[in-house]
C-alpha atoms as a PDB file:
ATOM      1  CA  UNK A   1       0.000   0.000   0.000  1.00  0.00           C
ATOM      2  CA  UNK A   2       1.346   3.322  -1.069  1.00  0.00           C
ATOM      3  CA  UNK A   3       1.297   5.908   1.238  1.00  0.00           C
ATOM      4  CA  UNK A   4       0.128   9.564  -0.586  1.00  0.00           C
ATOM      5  CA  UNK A   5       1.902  12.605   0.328  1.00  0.00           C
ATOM      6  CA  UNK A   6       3.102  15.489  -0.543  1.00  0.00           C
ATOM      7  CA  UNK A   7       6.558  17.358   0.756  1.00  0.00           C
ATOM      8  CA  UNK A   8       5.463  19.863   2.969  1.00  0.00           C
ATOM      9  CA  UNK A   9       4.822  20.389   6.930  1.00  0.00           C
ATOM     10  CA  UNK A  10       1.139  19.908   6.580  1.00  0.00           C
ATOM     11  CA  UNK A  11       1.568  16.295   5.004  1.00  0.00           C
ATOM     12  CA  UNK A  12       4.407  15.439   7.646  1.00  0.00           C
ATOM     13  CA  UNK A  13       2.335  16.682  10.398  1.00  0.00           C
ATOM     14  CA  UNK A  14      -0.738  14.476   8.849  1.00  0.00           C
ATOM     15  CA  UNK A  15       1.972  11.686   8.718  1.00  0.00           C
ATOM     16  CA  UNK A  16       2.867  11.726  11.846  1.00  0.00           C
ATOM     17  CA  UNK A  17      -0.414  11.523  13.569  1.00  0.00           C
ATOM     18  CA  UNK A  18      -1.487   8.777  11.730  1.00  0.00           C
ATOM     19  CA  UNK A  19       1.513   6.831  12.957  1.00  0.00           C
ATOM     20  CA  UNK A  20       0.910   7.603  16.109  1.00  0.00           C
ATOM     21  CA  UNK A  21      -2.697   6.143  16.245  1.00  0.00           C
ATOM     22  CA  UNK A  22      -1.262   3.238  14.473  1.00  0.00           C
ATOM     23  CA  UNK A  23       1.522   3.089  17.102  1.00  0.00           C
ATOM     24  CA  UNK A  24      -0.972   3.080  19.776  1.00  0.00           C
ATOM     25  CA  UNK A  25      -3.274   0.666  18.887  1.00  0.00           C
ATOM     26  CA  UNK A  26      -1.353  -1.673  17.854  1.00  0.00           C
ATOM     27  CA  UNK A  27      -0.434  -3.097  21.119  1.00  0.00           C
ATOM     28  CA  UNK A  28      -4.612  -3.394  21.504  1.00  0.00           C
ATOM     29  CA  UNK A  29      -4.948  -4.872  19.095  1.00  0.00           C
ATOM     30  CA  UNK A  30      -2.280  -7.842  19.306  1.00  0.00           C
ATOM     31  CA  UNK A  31      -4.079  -7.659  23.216  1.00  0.00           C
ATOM     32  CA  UNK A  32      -7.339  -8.473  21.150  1.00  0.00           C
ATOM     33  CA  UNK A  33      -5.344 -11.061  18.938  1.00  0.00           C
ATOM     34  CA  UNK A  34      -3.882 -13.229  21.812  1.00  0.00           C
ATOM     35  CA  UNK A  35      -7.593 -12.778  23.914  1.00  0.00           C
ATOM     36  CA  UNK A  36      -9.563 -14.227  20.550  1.00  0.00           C
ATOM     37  CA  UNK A  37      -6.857 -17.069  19.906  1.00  0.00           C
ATOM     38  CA  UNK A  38      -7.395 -18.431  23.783  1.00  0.00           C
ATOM     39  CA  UNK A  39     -10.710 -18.195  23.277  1.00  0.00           C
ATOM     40  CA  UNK A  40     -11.048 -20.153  19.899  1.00  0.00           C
ATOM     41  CA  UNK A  41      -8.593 -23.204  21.564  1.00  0.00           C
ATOM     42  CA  UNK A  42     -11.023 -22.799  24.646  1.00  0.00           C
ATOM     43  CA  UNK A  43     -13.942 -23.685  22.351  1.00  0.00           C
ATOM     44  CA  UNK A  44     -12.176 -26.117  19.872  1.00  0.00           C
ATOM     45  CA  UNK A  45     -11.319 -28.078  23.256  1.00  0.00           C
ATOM     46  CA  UNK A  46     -15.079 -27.714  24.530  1.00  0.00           C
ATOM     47  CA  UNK A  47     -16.245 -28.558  21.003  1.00  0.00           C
ATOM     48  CA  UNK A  48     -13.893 -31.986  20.947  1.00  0.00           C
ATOM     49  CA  UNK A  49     -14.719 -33.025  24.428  1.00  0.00           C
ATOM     50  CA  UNK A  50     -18.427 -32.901  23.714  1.00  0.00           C
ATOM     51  CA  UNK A  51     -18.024 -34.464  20.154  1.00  0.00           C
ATOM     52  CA  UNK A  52     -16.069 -37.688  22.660  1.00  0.00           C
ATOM     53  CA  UNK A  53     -18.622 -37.285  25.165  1.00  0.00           C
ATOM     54  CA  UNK A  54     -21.237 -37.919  22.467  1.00  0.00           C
ATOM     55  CA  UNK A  55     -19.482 -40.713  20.746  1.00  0.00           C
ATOM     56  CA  UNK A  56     -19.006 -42.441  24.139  1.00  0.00           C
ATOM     57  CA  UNK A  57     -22.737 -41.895  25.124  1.00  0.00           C
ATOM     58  CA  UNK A  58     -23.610 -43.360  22.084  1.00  0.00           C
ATOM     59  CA  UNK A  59     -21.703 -46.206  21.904  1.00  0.00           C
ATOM     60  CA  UNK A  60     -22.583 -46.860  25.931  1.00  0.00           C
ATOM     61  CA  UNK A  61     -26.440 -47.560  24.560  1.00  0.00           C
ATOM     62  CA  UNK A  62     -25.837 -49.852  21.738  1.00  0.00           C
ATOM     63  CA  UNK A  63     -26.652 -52.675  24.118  1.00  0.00           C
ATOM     64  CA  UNK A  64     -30.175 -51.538  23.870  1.00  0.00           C
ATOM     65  CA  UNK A  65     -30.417 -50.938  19.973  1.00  0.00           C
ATOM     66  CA  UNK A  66     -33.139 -53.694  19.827  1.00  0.00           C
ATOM     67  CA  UNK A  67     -35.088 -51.481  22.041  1.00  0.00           C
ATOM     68  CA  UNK A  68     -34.932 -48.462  20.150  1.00  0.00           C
ATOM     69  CA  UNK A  69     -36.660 -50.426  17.443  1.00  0.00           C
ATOM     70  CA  UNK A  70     -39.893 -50.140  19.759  1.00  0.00           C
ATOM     71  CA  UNK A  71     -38.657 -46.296  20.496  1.00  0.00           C
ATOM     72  CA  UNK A  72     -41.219 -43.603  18.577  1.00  0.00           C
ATOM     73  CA  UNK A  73     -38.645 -40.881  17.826  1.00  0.00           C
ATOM     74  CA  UNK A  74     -41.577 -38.641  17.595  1.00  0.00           C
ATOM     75  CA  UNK A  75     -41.885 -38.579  21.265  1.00  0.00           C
ATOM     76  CA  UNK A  76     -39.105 -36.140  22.152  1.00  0.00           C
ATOM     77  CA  UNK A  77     -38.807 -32.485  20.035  1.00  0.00           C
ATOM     78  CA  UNK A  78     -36.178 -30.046  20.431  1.00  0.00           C
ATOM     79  CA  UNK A  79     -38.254 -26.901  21.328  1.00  0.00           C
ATOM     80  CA  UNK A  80     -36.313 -24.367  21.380  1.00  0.00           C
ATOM     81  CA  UNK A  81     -32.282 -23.268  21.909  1.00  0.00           C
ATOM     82  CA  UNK A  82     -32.212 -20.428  24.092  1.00  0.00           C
ATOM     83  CA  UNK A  83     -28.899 -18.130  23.581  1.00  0.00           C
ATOM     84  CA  UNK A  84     -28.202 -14.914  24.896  1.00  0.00           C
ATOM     85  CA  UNK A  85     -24.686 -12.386  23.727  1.00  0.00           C
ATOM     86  CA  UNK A  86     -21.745 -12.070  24.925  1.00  0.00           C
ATOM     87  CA  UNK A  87     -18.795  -9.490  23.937  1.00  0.00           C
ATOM     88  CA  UNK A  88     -15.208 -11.727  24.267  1.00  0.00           C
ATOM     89  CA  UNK A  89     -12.313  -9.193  23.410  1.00  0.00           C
ATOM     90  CA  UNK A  90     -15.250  -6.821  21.173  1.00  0.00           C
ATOM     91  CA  UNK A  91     -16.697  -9.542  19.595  1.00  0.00           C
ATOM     92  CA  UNK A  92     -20.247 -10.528  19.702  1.00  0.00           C
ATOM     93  CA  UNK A  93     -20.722 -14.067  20.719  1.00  0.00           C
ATOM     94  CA  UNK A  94     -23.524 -16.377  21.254  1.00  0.00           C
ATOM     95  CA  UNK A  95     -24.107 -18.252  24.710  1.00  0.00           C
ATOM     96  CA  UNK A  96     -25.958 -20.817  24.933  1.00  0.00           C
ATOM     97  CA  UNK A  97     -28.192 -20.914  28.086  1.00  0.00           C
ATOM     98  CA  UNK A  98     -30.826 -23.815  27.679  1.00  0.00           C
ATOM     99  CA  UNK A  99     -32.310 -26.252  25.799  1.00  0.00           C
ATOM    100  CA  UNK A 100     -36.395 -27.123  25.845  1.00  0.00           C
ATOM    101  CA  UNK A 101     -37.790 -30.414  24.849  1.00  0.00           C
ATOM    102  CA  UNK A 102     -41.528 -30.780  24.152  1.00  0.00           C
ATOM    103  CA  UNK A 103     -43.206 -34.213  24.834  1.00  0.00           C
ATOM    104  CA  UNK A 104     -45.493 -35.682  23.367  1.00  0.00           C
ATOM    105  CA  UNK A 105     -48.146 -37.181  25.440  1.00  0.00           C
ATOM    106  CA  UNK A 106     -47.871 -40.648  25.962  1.00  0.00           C
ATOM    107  CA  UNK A 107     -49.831 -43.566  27.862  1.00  0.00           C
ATOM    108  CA  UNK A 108     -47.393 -45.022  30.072  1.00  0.00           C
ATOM    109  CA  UNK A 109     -49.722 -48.565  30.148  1.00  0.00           C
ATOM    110  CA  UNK A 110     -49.655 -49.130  26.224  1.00  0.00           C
ATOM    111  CA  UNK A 111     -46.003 -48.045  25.833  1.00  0.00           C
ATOM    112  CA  UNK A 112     -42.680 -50.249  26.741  1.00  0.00           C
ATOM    113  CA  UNK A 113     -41.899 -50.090  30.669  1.00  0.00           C
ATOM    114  CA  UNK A 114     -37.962 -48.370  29.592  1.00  0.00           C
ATOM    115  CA  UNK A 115     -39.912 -45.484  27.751  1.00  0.00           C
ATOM    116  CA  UNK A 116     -39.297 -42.751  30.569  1.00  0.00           C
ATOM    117  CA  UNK A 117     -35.599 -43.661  30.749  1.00  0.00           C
ATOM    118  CA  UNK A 118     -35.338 -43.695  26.585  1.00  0.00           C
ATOM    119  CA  UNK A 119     -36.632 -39.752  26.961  1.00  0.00           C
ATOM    120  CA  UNK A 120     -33.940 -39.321  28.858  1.00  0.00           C
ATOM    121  CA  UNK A 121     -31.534 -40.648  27.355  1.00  0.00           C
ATOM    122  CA  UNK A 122     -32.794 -38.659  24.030  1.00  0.00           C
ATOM    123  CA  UNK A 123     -32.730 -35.251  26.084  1.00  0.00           C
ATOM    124  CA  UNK A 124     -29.149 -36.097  27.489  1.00  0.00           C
ATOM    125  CA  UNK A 125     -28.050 -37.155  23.475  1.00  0.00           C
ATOM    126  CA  UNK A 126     -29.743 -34.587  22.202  1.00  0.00           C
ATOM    127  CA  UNK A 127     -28.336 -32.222  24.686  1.00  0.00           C
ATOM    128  CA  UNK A 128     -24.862 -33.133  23.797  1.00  0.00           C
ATOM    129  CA  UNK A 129     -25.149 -32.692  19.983  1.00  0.00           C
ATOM    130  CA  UNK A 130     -26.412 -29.591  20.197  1.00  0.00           C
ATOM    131  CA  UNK A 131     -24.231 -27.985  22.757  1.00  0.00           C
ATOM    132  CA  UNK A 132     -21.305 -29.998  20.333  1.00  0.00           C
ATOM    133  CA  UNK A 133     -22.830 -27.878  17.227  1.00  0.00           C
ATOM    134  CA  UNK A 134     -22.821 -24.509  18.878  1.00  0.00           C
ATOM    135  CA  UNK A 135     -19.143 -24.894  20.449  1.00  0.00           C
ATOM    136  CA  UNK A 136     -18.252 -25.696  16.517  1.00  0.00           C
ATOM    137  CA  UNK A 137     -20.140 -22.757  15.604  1.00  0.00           C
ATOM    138  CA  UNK A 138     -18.470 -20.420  18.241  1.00  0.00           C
ATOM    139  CA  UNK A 139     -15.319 -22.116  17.276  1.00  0.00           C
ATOM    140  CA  UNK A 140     -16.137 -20.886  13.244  1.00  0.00           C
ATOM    141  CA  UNK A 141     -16.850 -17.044  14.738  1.00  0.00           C
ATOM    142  CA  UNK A 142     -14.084 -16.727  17.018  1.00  0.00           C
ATOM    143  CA  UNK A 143     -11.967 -17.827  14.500  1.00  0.00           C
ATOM    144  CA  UNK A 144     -12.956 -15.767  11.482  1.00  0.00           C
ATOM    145  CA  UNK A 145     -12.736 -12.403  13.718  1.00  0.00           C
ATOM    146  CA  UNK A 146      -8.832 -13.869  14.970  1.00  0.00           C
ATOM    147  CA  UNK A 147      -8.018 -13.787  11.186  1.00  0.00           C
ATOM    148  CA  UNK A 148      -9.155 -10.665  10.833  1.00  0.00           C
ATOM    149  CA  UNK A 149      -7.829  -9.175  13.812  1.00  0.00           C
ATOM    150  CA  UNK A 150      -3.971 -11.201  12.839  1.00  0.00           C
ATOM    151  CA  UNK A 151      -4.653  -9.013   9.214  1.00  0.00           C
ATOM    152  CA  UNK A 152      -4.781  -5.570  10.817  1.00  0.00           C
ATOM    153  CA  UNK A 153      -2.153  -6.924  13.249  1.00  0.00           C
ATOM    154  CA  UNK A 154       0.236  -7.490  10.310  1.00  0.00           C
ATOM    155  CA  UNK A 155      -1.296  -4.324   8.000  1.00  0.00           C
ATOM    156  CA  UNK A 156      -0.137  -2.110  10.827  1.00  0.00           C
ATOM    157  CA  UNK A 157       3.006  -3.394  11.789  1.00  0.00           C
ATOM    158  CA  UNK A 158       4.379  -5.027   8.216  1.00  0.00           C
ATOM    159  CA  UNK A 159       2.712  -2.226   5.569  1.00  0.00           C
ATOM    160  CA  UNK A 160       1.295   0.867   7.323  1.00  0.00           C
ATOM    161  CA  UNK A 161       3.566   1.875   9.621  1.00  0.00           C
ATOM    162  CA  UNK A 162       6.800   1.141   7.852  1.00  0.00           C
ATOM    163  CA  UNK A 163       5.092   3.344   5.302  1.00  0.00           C
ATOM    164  CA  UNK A 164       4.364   6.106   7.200  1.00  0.00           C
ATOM    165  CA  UNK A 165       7.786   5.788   8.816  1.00  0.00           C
ATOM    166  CA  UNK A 166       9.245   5.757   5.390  1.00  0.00           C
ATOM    167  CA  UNK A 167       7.298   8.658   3.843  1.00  0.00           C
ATOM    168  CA  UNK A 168       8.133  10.621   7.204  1.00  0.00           C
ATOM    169  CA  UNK A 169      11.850  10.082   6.578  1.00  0.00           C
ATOM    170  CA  UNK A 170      11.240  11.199   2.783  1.00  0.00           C
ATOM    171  CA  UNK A 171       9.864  14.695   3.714  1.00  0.00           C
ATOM    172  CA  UNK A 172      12.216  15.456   6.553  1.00  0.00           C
ATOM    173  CA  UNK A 173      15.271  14.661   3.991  1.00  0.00           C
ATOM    174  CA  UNK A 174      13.565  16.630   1.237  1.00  0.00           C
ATOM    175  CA  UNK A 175      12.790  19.436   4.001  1.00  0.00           C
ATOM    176  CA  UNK A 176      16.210  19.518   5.055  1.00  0.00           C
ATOM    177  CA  UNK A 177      18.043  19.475   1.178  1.00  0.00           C
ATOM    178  CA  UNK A 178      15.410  22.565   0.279  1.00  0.00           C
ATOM    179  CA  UNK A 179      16.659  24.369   3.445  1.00  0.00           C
ATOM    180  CA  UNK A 180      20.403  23.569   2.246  1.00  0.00           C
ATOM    181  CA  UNK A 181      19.677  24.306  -0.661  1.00  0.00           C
ATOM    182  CA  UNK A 182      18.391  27.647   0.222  1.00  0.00           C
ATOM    183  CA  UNK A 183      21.381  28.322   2.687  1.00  0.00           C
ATOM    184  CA  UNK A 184      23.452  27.682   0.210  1.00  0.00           C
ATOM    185  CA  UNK A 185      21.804  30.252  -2.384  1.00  0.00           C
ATOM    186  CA  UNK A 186      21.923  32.864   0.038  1.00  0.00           C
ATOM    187  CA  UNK A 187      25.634  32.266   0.747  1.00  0.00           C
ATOM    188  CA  UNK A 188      26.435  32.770  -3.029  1.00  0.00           C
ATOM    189  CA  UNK A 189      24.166  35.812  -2.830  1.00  0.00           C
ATOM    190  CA  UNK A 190      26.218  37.145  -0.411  1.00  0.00           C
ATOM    191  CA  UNK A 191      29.609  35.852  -1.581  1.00  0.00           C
ATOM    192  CA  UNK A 192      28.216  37.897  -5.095  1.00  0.00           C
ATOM    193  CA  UNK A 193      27.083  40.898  -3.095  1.00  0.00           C
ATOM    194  CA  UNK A 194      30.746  41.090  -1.121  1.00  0.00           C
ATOM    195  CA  UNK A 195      32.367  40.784  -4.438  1.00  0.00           C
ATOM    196  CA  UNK A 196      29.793  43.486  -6.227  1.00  0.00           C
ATOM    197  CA  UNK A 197      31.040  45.929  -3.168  1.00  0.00           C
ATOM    198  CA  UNK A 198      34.853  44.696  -3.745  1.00  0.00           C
ATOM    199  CA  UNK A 199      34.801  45.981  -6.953  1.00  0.00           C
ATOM    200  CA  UNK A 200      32.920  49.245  -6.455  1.00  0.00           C
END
């Protein structure tokens, strides 16, 4: 990215308060960085353990698979997800409070005697899966707002402010050959006007 400017004191005055905003919140910002990286390993471990604790819930009921033959699956509905925000290092985040079921109504003497405990174990699965969702989900938000934070971490401190650092040094050297220059111009207008009153 090229930096515009022109050689004057107005442009190196502009210059130099942009780097110094950049300067300053830079060190924010790689605060921001390190916050949202901890955050999206906190919730890529959550998401994993889940996913096992699933997998191992599973597999702990495939003694009863004959059973869940008899099982209507239409008995247990995922209601509604309840999630409220959060802000983790300025970023809005989703928390996930609670989970309703709605029942249907059954009669306990015409179904199976292990019906009550198959609800729960359908909540608890349920449960699981989509708690193991979201924590993928959160995972996928943290992580795209890391990237972009890493991006303006490495636009400030690999393009913009070596720029602005450069274009400062560029006026100041230009700034002090025109006022060289213009010492030296009035020394040969002197050394001309000594010589001009020499010769008189």
């Amino acid at each position: 990215m090229a930096i515009k400017f022109q050689y004057n004191k107005t442009s190196l005055q502009e210059l130099n308060k942009q780097l110094k905003v950049r300067v300053r919140a830079l060190p924010t910002i790689k605060n921001k960085e390190s916050a949202l990286r901890m955050e999206v390993k906190k919730a890529r471990d959550t998401a994993l353990n889940l996913s096992q604790q699933l997998d191992e819930a599973v597999e702990s009921y495939q003694g009863m698979v004959r059973l869940w033959g008899e099982f209507d699956p239409g008995l247990v509905k995922v209601e509604d997800v309840e999630l409220s925000i959060r802000k983790i290092a300025g970023v809005r985040i989703p928390v996930l409070e609670n989970v309703q079921f709605s029942l249907a109504e059954i009669s306990l003497f015409n179904s199976p005697l292990w019906t009550a405990d198959g609800i729960g174990i359908v909540k608890h699965l349920a449960s699981i899966g989509i708690e193991s969702e979201f924590f993928n989900r959160k995972m996928a938000l943290l992580d795209h707002a890391r990237r972009k934070t890493t991006q303006k971490v490495n636009l400030y401190e690999k393009v913009q402010i070596p720029g602005y650092e450069d274009a400062i040094l560029k006026i100041k050297r230009f700034m002090e050959d025109e006022e060289n220059l213009s010492k030296s111009a009035q020394k040969i207008v002197k050394v001309r006007q000594q010589k001009m009153e020499e010769d008189v």
